[in-house]
PDB file of N, CA and C in Angstrom:
ATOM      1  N   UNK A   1    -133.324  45.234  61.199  1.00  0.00           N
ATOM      2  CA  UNK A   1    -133.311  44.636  59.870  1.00  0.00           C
ATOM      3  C   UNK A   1    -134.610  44.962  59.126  1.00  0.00           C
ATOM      4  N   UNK A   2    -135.637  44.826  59.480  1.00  0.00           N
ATOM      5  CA  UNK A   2    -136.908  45.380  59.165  1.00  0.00           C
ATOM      6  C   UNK A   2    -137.590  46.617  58.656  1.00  0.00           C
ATOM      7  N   UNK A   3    -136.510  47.606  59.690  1.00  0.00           N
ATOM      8  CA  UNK A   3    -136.572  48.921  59.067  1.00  0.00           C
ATOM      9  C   UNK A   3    -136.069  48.871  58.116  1.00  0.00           C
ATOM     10  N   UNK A   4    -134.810  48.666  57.675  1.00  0.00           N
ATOM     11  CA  UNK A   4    -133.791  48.225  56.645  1.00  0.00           C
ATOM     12  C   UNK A   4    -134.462  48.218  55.253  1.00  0.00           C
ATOM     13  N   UNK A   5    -135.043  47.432  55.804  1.00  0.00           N
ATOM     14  CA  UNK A   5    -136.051  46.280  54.721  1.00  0.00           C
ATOM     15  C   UNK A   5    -137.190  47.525  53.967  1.00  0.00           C
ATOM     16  N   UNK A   6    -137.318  48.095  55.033  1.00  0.00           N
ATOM     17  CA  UNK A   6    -138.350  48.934  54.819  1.00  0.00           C
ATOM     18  C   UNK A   6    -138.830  50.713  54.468  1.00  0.00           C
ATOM     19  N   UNK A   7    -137.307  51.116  54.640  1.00  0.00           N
ATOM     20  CA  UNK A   7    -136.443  52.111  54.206  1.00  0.00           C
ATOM     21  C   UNK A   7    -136.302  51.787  52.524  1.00  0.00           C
ATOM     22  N   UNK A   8    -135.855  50.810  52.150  1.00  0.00           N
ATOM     23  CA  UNK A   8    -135.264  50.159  51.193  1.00  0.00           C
ATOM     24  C   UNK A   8    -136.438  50.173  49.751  1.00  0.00           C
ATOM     25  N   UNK A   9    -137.631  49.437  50.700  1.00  0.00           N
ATOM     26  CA  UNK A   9    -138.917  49.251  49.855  1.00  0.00           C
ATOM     27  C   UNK A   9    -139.741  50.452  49.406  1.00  0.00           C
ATOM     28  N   UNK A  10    -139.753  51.782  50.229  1.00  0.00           N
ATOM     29  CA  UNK A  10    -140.130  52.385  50.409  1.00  0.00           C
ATOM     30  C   UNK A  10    -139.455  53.718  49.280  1.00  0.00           C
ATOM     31  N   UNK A  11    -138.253  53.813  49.672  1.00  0.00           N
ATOM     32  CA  UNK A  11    -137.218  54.777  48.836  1.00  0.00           C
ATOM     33  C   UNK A  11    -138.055  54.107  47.581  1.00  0.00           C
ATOM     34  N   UNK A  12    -137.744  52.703  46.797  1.00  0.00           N
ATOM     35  CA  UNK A  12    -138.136  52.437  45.208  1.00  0.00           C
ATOM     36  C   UNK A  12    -139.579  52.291  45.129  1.00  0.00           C
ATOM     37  N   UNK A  13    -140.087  52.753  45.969  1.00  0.00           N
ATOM     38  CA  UNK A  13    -141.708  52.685  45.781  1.00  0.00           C
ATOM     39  C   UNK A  13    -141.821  54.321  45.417  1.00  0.00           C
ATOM     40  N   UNK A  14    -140.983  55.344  46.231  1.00  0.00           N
ATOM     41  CA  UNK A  14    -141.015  56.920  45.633  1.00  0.00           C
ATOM     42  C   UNK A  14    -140.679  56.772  44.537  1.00  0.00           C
ATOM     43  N   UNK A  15    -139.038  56.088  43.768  1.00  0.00           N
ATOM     44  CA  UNK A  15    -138.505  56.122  42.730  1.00  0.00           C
ATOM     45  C   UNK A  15    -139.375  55.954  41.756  1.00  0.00           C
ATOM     46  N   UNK A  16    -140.751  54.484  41.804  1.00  0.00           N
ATOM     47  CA  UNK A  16    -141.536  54.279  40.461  1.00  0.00           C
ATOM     48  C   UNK A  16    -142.365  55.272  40.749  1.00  0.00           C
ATOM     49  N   UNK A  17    -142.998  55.981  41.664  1.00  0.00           N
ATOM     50  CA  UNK A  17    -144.033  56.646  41.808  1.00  0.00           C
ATOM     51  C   UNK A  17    -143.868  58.249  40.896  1.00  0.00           C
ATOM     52  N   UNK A  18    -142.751  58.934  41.092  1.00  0.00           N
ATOM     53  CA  UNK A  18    -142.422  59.865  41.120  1.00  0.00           C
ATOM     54  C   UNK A  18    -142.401  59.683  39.099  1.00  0.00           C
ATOM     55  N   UNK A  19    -143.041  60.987  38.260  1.00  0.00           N
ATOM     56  CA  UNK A  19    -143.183  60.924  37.158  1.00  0.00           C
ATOM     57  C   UNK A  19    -141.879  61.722  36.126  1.00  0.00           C
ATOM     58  N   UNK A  20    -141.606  60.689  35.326  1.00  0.00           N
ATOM     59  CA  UNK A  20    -140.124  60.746  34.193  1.00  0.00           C
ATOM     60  C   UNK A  20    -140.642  62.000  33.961  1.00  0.00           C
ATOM     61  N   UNK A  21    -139.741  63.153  33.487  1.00  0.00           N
ATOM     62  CA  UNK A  21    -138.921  64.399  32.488  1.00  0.00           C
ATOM     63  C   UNK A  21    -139.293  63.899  30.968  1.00  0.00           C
ATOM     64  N   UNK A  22    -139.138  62.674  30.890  1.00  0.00           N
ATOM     65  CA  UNK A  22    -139.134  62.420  28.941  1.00  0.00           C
ATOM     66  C   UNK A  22    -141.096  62.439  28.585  1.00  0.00           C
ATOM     67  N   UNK A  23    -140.619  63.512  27.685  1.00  0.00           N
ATOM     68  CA  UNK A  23    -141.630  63.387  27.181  1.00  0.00           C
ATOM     69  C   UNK A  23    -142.318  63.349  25.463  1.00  0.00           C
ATOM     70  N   UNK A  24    -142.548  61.749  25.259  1.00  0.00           N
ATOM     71  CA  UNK A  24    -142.553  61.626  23.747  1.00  0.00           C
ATOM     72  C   UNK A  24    -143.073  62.275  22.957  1.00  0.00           C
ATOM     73  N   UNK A  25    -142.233  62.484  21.571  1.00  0.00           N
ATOM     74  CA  UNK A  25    -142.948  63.251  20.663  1.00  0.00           C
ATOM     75  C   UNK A  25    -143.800  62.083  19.788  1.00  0.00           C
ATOM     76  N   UNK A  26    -144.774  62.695  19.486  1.00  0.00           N
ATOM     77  CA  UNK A  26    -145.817  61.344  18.564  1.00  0.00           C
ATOM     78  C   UNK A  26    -145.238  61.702  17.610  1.00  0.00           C
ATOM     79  N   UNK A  27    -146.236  59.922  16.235  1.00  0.00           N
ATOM     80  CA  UNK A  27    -145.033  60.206  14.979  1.00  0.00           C
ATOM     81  C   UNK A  27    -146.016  60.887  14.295  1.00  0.00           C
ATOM     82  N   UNK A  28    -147.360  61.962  15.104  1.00  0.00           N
ATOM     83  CA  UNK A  28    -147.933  62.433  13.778  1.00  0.00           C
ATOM     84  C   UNK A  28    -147.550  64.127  14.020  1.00  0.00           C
ATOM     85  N   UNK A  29    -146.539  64.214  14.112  1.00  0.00           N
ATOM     86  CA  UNK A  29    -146.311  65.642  15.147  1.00  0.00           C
ATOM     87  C   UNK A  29    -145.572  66.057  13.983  1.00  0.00           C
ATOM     88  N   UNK A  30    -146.016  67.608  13.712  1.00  0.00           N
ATOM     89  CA  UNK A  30    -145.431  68.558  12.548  1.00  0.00           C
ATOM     90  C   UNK A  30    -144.125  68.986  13.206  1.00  0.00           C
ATOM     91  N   UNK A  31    -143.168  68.450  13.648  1.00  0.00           N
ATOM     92  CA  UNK A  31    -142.018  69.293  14.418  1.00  0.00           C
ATOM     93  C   UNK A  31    -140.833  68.310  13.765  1.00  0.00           C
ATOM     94  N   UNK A  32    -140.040  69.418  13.117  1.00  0.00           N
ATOM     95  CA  UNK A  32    -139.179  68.918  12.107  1.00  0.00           C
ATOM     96  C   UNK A  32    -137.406  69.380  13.032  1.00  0.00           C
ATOM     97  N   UNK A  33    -136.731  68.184  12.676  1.00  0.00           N
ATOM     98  CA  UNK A  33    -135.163  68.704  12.868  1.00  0.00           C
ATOM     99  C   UNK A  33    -134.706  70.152  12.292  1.00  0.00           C
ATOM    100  N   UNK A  34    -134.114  71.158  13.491  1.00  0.00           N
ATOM    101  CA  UNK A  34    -133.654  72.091  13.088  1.00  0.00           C
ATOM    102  C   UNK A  34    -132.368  72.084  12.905  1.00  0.00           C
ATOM    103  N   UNK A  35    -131.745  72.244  11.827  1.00  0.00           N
ATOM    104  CA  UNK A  35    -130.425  72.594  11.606  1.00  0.00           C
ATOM    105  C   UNK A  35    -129.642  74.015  11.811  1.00  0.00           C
ATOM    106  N   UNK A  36    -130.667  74.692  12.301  1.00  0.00           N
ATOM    107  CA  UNK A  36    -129.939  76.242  12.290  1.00  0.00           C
ATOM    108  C   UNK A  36    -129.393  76.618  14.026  1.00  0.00           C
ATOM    109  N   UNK A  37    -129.654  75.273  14.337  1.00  0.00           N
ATOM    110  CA  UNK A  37    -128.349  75.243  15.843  1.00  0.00           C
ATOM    111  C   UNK A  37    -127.266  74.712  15.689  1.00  0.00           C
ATOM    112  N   UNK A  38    -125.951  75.472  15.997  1.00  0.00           N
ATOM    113  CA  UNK A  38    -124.916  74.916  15.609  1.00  0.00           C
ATOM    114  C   UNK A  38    -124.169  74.687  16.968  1.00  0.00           C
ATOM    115  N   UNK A  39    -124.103  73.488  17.234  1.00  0.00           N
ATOM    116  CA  UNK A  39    -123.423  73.270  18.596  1.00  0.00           C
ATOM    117  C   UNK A  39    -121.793  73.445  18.476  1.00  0.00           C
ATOM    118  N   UNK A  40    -121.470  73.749  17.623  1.00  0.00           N
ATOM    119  CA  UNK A  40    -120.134  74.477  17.774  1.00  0.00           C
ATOM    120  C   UNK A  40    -119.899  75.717  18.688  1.00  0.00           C
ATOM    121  N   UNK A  41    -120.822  76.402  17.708  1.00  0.00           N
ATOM    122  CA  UNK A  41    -120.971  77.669  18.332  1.00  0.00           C
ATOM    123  C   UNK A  41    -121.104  77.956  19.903  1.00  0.00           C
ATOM    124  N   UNK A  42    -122.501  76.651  20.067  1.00  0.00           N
ATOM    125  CA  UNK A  42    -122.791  76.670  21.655  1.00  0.00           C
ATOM    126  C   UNK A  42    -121.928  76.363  22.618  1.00  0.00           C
ATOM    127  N   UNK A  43    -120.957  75.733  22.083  1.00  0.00           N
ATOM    128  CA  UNK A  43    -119.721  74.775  22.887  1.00  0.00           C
ATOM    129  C   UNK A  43    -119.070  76.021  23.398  1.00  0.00           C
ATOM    130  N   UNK A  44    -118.247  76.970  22.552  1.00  0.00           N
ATOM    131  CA  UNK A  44    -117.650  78.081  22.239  1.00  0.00           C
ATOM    132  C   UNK A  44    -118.359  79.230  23.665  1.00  0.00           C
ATOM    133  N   UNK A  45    -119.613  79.039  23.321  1.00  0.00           N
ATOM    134  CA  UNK A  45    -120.253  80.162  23.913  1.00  0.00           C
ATOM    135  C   UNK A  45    -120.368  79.776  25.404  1.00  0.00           C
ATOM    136  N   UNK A  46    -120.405  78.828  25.886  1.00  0.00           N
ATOM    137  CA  UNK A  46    -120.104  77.661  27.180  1.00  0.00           C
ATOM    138  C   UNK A  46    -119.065  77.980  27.687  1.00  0.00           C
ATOM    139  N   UNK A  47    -117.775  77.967  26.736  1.00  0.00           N
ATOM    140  CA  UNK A  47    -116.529  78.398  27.518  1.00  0.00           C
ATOM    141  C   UNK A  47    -116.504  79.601  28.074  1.00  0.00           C
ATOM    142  N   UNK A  48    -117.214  80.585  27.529  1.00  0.00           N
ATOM    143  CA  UNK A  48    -116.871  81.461  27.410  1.00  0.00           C
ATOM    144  C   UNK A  48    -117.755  82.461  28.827  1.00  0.00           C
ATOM    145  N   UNK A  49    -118.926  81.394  29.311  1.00  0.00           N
ATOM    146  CA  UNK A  49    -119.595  81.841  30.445  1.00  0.00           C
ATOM    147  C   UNK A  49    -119.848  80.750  31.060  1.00  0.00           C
ATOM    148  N   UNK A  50    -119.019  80.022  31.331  1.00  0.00           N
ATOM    149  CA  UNK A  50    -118.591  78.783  32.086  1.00  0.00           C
ATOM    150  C   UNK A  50    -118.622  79.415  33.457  1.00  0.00           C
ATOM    151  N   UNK A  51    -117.853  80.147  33.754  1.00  0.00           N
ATOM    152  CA  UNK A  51    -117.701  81.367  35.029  1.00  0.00           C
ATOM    153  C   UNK A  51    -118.829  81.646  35.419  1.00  0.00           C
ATOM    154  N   UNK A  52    -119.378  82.153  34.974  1.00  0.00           N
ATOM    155  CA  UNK A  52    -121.561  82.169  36.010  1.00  0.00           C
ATOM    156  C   UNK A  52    -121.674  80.950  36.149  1.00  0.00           C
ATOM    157  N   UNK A  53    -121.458  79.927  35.491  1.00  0.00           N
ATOM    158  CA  UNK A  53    -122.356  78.520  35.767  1.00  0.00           C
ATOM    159  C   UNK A  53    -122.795  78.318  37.603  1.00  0.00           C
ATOM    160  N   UNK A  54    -121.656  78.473  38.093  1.00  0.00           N
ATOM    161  CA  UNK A  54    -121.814  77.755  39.355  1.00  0.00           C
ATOM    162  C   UNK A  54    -121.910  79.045  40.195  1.00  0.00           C
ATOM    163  N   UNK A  55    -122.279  80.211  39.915  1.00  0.00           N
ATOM    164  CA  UNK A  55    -122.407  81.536  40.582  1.00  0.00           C
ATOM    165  C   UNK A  55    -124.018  81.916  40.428  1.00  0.00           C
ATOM    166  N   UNK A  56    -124.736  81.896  38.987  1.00  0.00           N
ATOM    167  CA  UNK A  56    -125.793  82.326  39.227  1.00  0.00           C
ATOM    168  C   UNK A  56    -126.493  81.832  37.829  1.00  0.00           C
ATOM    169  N   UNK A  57    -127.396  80.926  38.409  1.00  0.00           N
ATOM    170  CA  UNK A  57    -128.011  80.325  36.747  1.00  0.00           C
ATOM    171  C   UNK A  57    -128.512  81.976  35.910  1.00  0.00           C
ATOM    172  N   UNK A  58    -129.323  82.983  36.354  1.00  0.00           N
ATOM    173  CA  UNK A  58    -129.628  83.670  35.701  1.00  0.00           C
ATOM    174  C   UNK A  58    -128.549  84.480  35.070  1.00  0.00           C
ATOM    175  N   UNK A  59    -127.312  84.479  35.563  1.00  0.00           N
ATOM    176  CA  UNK A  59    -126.072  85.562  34.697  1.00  0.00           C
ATOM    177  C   UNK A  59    -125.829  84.342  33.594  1.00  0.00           C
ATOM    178  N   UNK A  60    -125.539  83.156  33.824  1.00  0.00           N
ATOM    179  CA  UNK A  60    -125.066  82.221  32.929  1.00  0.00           C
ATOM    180  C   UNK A  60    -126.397  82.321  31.890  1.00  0.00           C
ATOM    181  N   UNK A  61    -127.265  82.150  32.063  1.00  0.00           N
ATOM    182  CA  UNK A  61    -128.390  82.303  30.855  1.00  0.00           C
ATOM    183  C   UNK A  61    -128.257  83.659  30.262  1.00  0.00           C
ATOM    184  N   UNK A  62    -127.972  84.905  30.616  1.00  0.00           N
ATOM    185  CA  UNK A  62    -128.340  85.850  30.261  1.00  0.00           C
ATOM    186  C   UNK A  62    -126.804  85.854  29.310  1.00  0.00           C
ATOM    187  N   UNK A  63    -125.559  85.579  29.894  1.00  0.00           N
ATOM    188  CA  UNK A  63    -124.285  85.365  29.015  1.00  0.00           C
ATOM    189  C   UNK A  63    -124.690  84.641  28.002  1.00  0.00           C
ATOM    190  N   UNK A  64    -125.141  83.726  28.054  1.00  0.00           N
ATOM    191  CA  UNK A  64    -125.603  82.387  26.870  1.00  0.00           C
ATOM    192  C   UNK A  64    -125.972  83.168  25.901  1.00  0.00           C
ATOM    193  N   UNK A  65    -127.199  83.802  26.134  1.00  0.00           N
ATOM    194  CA  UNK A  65    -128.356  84.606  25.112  1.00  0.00           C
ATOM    195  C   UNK A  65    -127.559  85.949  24.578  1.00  0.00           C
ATOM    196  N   UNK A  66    -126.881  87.053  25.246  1.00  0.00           N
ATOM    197  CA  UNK A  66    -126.603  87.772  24.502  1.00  0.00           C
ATOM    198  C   UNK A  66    -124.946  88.106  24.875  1.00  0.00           C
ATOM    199  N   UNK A  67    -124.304  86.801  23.704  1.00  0.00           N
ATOM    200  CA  UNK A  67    -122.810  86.965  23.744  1.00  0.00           C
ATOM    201  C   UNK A  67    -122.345  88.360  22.954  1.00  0.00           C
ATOM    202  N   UNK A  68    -122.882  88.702  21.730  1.00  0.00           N
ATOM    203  CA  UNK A  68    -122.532  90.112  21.588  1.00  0.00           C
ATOM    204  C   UNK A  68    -122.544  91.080  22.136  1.00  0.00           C
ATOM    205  N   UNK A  69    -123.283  91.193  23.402  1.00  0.00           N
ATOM    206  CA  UNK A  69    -123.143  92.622  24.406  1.00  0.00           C
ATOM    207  C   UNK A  69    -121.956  92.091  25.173  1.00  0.00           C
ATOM    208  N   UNK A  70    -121.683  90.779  25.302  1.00  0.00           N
ATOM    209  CA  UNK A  70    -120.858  90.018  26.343  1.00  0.00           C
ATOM    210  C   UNK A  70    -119.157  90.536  25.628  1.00  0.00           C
ATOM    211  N   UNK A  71    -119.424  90.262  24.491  1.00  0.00           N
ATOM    212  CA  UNK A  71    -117.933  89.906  23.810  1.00  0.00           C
ATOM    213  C   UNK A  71    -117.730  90.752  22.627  1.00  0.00           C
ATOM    214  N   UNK A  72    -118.879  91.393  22.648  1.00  0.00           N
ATOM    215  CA  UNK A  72    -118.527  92.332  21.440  1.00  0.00           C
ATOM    216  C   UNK A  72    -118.411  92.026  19.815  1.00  0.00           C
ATOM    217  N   UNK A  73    -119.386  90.618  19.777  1.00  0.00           N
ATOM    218  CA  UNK A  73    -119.472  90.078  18.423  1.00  0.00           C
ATOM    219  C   UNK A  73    -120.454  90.660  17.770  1.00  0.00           C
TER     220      UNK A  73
END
């Protein structure tokens, strides 16, 4: 029971220890909303190299980035 106990305490003592991914933007920061991403497009382009995803992050990035050699747009 002790170990238990102590397995337990231990795991959420890594959990707070271990440092968050988010990282805030301040409100005096020159970095403005871009509108010239269109997640349509990206959705589209997802389907379309969905197939690398789970084969090889670098083919799926490289499909992502240049769908016109991919598809001929």
């Amino acid at each position: 029971m002790i170990i238990r106990i102590l397995l337990l305490v231990s795991i959420f003592l890594i959990g707070c220890s271990t440092q968050s991914k988010f990282i805030p933007i301040p409100k005096d920061s020159n970095l403005e909303w871009n509108d010239k991403f269109d997640s349509d497009k990206w959705r589209e382009n997802y389907k379309k190299c969905q197939g690398f995803l789970h084969q090889d992050n670098d083919a799926w990035q490289w499909c992502m980035d240049n769908q016109e050699l991919v598809y001929g747009k």
